[in-house]
C-alpha atoms as a PDB file:
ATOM      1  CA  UNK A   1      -2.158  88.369 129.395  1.00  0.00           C
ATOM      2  CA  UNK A   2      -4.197  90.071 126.613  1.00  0.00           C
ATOM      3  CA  UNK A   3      -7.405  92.061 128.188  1.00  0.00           C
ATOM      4  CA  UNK A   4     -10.710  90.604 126.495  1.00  0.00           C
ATOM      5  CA  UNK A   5     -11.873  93.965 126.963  1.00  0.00           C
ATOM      6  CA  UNK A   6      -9.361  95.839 125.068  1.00  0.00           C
ATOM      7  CA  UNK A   7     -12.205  98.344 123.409  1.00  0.00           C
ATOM      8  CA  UNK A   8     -14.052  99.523 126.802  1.00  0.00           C
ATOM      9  CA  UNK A   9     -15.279 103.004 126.748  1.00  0.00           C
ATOM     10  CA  UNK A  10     -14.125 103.669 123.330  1.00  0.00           C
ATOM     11  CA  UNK A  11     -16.048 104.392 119.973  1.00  0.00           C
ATOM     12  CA  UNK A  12     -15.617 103.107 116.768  1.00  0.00           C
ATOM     13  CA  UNK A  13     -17.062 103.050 113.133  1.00  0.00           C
ATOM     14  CA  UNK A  14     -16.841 100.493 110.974  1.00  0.00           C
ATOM     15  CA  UNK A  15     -17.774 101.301 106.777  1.00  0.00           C
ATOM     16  CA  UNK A  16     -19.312  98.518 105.126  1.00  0.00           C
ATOM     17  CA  UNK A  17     -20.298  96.622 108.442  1.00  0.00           C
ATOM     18  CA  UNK A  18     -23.571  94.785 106.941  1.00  0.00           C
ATOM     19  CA  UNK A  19     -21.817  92.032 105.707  1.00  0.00           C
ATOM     20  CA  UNK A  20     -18.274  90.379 105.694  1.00  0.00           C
ATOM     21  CA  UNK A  21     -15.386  91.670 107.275  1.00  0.00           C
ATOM     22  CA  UNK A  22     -17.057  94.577 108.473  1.00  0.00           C
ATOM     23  CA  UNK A  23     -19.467  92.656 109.875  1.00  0.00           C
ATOM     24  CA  UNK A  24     -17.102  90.238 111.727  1.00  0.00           C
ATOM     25  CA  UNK A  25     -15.123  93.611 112.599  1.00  0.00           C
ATOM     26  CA  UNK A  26     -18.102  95.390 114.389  1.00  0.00           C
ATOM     27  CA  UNK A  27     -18.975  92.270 115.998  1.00  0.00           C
ATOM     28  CA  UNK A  28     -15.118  91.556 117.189  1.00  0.00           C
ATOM     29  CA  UNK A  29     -14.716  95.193 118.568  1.00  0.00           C
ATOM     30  CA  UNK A  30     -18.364  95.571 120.624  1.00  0.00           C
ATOM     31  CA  UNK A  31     -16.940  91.984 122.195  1.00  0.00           C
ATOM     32  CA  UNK A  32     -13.887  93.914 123.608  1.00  0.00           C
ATOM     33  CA  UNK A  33     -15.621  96.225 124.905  1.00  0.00           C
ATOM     34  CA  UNK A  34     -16.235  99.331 122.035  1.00  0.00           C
ATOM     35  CA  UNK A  35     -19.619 100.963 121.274  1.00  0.00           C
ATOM     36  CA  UNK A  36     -20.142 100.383 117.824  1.00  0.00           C
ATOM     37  CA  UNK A  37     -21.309 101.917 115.028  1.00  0.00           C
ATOM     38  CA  UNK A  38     -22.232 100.017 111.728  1.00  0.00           C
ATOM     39  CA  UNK A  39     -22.285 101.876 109.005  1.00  0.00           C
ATOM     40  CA  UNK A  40     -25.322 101.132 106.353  1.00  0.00           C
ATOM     41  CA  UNK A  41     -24.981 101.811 103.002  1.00  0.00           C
ATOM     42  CA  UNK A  42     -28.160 102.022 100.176  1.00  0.00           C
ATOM     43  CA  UNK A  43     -29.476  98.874  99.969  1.00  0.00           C
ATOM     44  CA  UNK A  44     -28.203  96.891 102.799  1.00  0.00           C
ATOM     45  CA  UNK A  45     -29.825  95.718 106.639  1.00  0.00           C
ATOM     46  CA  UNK A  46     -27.780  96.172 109.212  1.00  0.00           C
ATOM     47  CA  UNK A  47     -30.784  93.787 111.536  1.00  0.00           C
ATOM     48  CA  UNK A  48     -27.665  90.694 111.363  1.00  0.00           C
ATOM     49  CA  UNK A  49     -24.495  92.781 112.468  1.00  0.00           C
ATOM     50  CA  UNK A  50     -26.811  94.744 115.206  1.00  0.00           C
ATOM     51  CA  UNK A  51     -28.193  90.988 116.271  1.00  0.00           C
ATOM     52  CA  UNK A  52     -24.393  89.372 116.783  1.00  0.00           C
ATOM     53  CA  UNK A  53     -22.961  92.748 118.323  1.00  0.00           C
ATOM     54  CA  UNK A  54     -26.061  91.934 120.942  1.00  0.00           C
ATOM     55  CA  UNK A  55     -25.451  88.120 121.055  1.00  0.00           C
ATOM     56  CA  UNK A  56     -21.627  89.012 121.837  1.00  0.00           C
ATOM     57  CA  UNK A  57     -22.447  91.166 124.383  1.00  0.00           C
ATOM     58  CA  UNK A  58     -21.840  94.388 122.922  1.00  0.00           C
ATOM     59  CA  UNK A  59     -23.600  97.159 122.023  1.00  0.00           C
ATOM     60  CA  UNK A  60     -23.918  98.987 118.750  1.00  0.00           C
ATOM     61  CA  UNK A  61     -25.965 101.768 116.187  1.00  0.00           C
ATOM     62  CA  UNK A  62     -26.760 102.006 112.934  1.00  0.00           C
ATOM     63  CA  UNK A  63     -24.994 105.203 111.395  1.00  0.00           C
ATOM     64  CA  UNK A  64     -26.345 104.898 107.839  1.00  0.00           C
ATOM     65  CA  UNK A  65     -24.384 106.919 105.008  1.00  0.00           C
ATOM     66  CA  UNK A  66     -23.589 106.146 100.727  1.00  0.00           C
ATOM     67  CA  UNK A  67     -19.719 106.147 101.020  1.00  0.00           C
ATOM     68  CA  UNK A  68     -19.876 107.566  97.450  1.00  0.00           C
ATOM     69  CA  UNK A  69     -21.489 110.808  98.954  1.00  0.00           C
ATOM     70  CA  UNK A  70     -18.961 112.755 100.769  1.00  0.00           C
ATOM     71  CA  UNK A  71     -21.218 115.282 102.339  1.00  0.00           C
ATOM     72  CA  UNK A  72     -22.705 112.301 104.123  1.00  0.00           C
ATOM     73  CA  UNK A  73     -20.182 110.884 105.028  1.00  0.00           C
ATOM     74  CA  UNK A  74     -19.016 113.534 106.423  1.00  0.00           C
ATOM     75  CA  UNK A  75     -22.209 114.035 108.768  1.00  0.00           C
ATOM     76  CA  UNK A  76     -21.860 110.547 109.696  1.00  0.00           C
ATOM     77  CA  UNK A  77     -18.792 111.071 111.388  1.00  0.00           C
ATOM     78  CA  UNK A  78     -20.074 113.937 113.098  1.00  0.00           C
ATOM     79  CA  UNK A  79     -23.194 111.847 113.990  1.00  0.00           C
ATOM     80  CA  UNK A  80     -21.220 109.120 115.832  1.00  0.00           C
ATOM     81  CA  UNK A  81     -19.163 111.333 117.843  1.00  0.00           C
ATOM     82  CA  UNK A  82     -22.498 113.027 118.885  1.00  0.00           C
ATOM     83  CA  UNK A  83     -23.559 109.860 119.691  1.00  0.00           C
ATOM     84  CA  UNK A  84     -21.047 107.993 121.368  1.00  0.00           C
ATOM     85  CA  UNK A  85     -19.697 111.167 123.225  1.00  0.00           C
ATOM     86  CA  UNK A  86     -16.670 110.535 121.293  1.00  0.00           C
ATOM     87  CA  UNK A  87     -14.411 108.789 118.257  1.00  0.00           C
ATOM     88  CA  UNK A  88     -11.443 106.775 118.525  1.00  0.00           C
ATOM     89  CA  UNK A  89     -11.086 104.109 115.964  1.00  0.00           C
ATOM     90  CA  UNK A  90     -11.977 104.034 112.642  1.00  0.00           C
ATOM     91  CA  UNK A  91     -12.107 100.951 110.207  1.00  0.00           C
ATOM     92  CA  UNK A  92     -12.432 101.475 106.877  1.00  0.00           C
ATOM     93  CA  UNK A  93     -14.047  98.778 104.608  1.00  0.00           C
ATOM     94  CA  UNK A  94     -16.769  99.672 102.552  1.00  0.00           C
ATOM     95  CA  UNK A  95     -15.920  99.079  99.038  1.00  0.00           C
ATOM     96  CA  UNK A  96     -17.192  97.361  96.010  1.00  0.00           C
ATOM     97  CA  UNK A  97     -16.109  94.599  93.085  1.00  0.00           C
ATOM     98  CA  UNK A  98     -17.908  94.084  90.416  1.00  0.00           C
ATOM     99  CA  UNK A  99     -15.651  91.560  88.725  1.00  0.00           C
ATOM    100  CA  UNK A 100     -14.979  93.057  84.847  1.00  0.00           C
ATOM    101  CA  UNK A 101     -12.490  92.609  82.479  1.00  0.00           C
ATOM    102  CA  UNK A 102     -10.727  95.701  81.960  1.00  0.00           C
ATOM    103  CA  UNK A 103     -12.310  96.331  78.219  1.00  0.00           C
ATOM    104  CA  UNK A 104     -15.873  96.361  79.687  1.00  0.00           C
ATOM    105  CA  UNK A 105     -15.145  98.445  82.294  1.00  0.00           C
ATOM    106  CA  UNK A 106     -17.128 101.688  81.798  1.00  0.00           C
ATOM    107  CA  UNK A 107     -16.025 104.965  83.016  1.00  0.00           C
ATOM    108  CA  UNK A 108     -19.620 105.128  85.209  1.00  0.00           C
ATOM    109  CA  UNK A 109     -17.976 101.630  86.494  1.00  0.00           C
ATOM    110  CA  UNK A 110     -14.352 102.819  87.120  1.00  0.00           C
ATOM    111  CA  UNK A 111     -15.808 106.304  88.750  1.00  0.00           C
ATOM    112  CA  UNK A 112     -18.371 103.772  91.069  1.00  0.00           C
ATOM    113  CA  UNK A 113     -15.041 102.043  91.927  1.00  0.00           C
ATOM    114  CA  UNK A 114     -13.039 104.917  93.046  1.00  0.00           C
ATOM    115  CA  UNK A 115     -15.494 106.968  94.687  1.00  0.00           C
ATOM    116  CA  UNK A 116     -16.381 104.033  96.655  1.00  0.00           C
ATOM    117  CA  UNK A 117     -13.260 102.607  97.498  1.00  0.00           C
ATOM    118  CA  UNK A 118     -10.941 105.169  97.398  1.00  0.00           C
ATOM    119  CA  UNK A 119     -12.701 108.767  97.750  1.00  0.00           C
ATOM    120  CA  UNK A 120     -15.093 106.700 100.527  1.00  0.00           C
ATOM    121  CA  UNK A 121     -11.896 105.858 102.018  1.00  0.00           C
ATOM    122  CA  UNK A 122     -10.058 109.145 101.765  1.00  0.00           C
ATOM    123  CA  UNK A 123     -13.169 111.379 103.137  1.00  0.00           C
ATOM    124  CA  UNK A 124     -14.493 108.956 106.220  1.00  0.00           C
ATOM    125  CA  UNK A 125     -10.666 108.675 107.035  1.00  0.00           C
ATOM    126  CA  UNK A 126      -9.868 111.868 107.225  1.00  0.00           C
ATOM    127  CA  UNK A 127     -12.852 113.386 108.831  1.00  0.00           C
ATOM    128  CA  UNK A 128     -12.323 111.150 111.379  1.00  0.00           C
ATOM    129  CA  UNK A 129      -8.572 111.816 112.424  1.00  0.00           C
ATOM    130  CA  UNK A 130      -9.942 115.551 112.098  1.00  0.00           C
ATOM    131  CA  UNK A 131     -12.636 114.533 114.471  1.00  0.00           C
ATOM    132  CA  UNK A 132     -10.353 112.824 116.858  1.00  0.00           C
ATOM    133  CA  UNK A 133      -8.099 115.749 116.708  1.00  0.00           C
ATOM    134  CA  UNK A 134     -10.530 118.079 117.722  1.00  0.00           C
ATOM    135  CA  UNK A 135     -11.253 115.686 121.067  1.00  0.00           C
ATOM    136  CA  UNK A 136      -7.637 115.794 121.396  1.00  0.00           C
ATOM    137  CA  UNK A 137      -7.337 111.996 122.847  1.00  0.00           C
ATOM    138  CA  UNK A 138      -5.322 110.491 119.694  1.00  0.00           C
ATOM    139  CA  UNK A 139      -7.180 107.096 117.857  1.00  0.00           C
ATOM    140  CA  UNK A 140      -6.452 104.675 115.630  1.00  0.00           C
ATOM    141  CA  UNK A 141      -7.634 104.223 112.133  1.00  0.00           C
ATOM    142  CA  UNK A 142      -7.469 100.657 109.652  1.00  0.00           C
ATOM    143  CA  UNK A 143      -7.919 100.809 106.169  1.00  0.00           C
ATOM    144  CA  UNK A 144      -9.165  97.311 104.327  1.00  0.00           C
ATOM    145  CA  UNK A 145      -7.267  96.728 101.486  1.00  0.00           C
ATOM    146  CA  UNK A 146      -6.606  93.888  99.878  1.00  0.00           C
ATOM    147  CA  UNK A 147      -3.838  91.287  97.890  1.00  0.00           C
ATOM    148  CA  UNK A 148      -4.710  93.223  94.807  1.00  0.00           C
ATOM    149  CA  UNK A 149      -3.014  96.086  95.947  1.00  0.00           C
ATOM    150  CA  UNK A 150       0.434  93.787  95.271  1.00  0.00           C
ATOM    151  CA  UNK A 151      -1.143  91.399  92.491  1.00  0.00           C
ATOM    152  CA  UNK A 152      -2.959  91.723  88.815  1.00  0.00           C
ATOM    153  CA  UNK A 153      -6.108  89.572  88.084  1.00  0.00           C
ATOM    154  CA  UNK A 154      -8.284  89.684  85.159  1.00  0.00           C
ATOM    155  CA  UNK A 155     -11.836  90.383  86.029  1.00  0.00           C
ATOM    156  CA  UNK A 156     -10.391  92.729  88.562  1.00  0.00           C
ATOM    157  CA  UNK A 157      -8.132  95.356  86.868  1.00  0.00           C
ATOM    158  CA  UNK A 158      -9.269  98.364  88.089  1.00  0.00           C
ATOM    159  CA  UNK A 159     -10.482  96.835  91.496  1.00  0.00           C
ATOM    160  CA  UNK A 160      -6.780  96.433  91.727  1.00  0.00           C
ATOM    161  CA  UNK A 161      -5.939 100.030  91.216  1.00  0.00           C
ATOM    162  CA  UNK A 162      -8.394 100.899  93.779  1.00  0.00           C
ATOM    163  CA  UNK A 163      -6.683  99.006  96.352  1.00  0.00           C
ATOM    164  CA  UNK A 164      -3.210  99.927  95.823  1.00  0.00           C
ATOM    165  CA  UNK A 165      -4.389 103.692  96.122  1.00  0.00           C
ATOM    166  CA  UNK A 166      -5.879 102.505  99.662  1.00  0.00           C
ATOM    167  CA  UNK A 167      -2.636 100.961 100.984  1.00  0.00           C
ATOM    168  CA  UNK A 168      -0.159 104.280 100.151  1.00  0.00           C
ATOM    169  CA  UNK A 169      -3.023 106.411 101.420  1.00  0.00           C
ATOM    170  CA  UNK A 170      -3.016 104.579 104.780  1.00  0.00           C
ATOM    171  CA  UNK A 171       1.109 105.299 105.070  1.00  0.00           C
ATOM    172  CA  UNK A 172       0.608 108.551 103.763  1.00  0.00           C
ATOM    173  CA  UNK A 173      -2.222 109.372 106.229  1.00  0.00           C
ATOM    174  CA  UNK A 174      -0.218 107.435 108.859  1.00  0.00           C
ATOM    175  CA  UNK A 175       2.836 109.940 108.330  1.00  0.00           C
ATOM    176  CA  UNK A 176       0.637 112.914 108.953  1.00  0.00           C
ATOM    177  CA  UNK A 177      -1.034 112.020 111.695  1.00  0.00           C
ATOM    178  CA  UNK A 178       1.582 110.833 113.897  1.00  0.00           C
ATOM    179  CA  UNK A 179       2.033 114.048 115.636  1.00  0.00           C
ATOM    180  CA  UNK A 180      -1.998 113.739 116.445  1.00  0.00           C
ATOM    181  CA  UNK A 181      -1.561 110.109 118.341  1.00  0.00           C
ATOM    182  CA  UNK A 182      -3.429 108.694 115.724  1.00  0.00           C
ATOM    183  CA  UNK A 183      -2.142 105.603 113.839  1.00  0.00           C
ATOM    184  CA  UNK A 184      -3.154 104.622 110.548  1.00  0.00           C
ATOM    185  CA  UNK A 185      -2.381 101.305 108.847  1.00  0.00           C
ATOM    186  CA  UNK A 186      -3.879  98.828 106.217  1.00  0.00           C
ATOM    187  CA  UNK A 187      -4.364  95.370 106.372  1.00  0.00           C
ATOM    188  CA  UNK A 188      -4.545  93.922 103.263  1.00  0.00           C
ATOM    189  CA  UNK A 189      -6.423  90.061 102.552  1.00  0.00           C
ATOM    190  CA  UNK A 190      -6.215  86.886 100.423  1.00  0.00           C
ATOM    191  CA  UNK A 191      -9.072  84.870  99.917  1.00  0.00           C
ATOM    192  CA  UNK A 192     -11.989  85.404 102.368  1.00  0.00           C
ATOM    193  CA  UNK A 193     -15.001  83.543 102.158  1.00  0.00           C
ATOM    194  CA  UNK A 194     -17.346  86.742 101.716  1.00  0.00           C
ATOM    195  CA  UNK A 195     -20.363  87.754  99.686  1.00  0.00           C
ATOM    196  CA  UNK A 196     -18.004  89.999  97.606  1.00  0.00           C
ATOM    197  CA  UNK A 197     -15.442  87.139  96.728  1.00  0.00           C
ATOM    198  CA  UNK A 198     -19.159  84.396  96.284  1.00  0.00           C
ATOM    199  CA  UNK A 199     -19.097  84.970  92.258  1.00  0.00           C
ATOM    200  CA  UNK A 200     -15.373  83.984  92.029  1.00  0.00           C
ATOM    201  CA  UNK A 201     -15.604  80.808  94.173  1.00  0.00           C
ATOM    202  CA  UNK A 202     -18.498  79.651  91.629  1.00  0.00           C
ATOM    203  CA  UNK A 203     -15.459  78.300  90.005  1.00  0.00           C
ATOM    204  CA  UNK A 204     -14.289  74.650  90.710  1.00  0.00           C
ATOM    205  CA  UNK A 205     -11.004  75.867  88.875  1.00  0.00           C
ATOM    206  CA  UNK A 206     -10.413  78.880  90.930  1.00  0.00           C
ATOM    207  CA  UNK A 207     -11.466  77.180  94.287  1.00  0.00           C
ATOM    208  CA  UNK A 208      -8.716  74.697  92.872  1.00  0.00           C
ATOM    209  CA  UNK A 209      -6.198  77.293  91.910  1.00  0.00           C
ATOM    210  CA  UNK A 210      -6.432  78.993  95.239  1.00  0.00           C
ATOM    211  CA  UNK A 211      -6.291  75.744  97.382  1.00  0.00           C
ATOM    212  CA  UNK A 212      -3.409  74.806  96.119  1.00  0.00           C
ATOM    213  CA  UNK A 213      -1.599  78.231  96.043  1.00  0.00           C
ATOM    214  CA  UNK A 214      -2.134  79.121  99.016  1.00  0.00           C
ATOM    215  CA  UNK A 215       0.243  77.594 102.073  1.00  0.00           C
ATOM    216  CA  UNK A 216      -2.632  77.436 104.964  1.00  0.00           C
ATOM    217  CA  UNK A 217      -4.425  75.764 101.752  1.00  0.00           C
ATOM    218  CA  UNK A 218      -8.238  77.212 102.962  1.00  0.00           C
ATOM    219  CA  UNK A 219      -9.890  80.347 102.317  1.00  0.00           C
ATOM    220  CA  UNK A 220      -9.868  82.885 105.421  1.00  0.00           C
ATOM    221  CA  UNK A 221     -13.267  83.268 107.523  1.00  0.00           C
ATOM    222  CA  UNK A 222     -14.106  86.918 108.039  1.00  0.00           C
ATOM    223  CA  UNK A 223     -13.497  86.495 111.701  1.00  0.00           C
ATOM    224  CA  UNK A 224      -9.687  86.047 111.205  1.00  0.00           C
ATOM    225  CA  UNK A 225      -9.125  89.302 109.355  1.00  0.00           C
ATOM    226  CA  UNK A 226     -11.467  91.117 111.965  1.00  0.00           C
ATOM    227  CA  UNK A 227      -9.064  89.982 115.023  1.00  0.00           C
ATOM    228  CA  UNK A 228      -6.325  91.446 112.440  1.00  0.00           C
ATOM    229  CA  UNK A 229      -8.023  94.425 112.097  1.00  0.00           C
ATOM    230  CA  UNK A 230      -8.234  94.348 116.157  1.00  0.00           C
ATOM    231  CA  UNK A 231      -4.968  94.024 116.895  1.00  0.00           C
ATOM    232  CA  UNK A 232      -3.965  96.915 114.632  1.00  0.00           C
ATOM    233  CA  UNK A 233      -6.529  99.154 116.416  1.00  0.00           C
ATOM    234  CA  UNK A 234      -5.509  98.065 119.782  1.00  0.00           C
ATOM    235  CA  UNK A 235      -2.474  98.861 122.218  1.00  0.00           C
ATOM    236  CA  UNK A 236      -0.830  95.886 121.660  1.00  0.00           C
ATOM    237  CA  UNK A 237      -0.385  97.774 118.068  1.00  0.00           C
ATOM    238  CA  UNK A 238       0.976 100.814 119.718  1.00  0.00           C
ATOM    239  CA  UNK A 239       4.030 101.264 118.115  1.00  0.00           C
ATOM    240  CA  UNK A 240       2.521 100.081 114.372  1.00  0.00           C
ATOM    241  CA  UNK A 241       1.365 102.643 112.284  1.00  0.00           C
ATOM    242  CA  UNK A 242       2.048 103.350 108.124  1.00  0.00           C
ATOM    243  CA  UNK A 243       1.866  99.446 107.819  1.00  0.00           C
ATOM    244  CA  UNK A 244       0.490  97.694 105.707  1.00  0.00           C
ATOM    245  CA  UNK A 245      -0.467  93.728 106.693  1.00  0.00           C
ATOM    246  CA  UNK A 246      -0.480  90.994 104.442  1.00  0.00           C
ATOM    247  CA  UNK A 247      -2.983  88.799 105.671  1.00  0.00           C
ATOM    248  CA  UNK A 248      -2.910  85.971 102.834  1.00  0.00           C
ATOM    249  CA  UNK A 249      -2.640  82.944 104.181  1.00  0.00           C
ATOM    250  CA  UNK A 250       0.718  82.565 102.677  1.00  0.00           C
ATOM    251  CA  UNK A 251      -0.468  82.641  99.090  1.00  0.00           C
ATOM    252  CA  UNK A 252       1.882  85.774  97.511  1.00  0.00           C
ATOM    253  CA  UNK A 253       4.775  83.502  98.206  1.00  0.00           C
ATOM    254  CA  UNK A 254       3.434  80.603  95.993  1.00  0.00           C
ATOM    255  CA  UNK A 255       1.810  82.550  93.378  1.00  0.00           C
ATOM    256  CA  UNK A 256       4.286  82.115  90.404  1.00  0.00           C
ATOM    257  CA  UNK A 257       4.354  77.980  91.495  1.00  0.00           C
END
């Protein structure tokens, strides 16, 4: 039988926790156990994720930090090791969408995108499996991705590119770090019902298009990609690492229908 406590005595940050999958992430790990800490980016409140984490029974911290700024992010890292006594598990998920076509995307827009998504990605990542290598106990580390790593769409283009950089980086990383204990992978999601994915679901047609595409025919709740994200950080993961998981409800298969 799976412990419900799979997390105790262990410390993890999650990137982007204020809202969405992160949220559901930091709220999934301080239930099993982990001390939490929920990263807050400019412009968000992290008063909802800290309020569930309690509600579950968990406890968690606000480690605030622009994932566009390496140098804090950087410090962040440090600052939740300090805190917690320790780092074992990162989850990496902060990341932005603006939704533009691909002829008014600006270069500020397509630098926002990158050095969110994928710098963000690349520095927290890696500062943490330096951190965890320095405490010499081996961790785990999950990368959000996404179905656009795999799949075009048109108010998305260079979205897209951002998350096929995301998944290779996770093998790559995962490759390097073996030696270290420390397994990397990416899960990578359909349709979620989350602020970021709000403006496309104004749609009836794309609501339509995605129902009936999709083989579970329903949108994923951000609590089903955050016990994905579990499992990949947990034991029961233990031999899993430069993966990437598809977690699409089955809708890659039907796409060309």
């Amino acid at each position: 039988m799976l412990s419900l406590r799979r997390f105790e005595g262990k410390v993890a940050l999650v990137t982007g926790a204020t809202t969405g999958i992160g949220q559901a992430t930091a709220v999934r790990l301080a239930s099993e156990g982990a001390l939490v800490a929920v990263n807050q980016g400019p412009g968000t409140d992290p008063a909802q994720t800290l309020r569930q984490i309690g509600e579950a029974g968990g406890s968690g911290f606000v480690a605030a930090a622009d994932m566009r700024d390496p140098a804090q992010v950087t410090a962040m890292v440090g600052a939740v090791a300090e805190r917690g006594g320790r780092l074992d598990y990162i989850v990496s998920n902060a990341a932005v969408n603006p939704f533009m076509s691909w002829d008014e995307t600006s270069i500020e827009d397509f630098d926002r995108l990158f050095e969110t998504n994928v710098r963000g990605t690349w520095v927290v990542c890696t500062e943490g499996a330096k951190q965890m290598i320095r405490e010499g106990h081996g961790g785990a580390i999950c990368c959000v991705s996404s179905i656009s790593a795999h799949v075009g769409a048109p108010y998305q283009t260079a979205y897209c590119g951002t998350k096929g950089a995301i998944s290779m980086l996770a093998k790559a990383l995962g490759a390097n770090l073996g030696e270290h204990g420390i397994r990397v992978n990416a899960v990578e999601p359909g349709w979620v019902q989350t602020p970021m994915s709000a403006p496309m679901m104004d749609d009836p047609a794309a609501i339509r298009y995605y129902t009936e595409r999709i083989a579970l025919h329903r949108p994923a709740q951000p609590a089903e990609l955050a016990g994905t994200i579990a499992y990949l950080l947990s034991d029961d993961a233990s031999y899993v690492t430069s993966a990437t998981l598809l977690a699409d409800g089955g809708f890659i298969v039907n796409a060309e229908l």
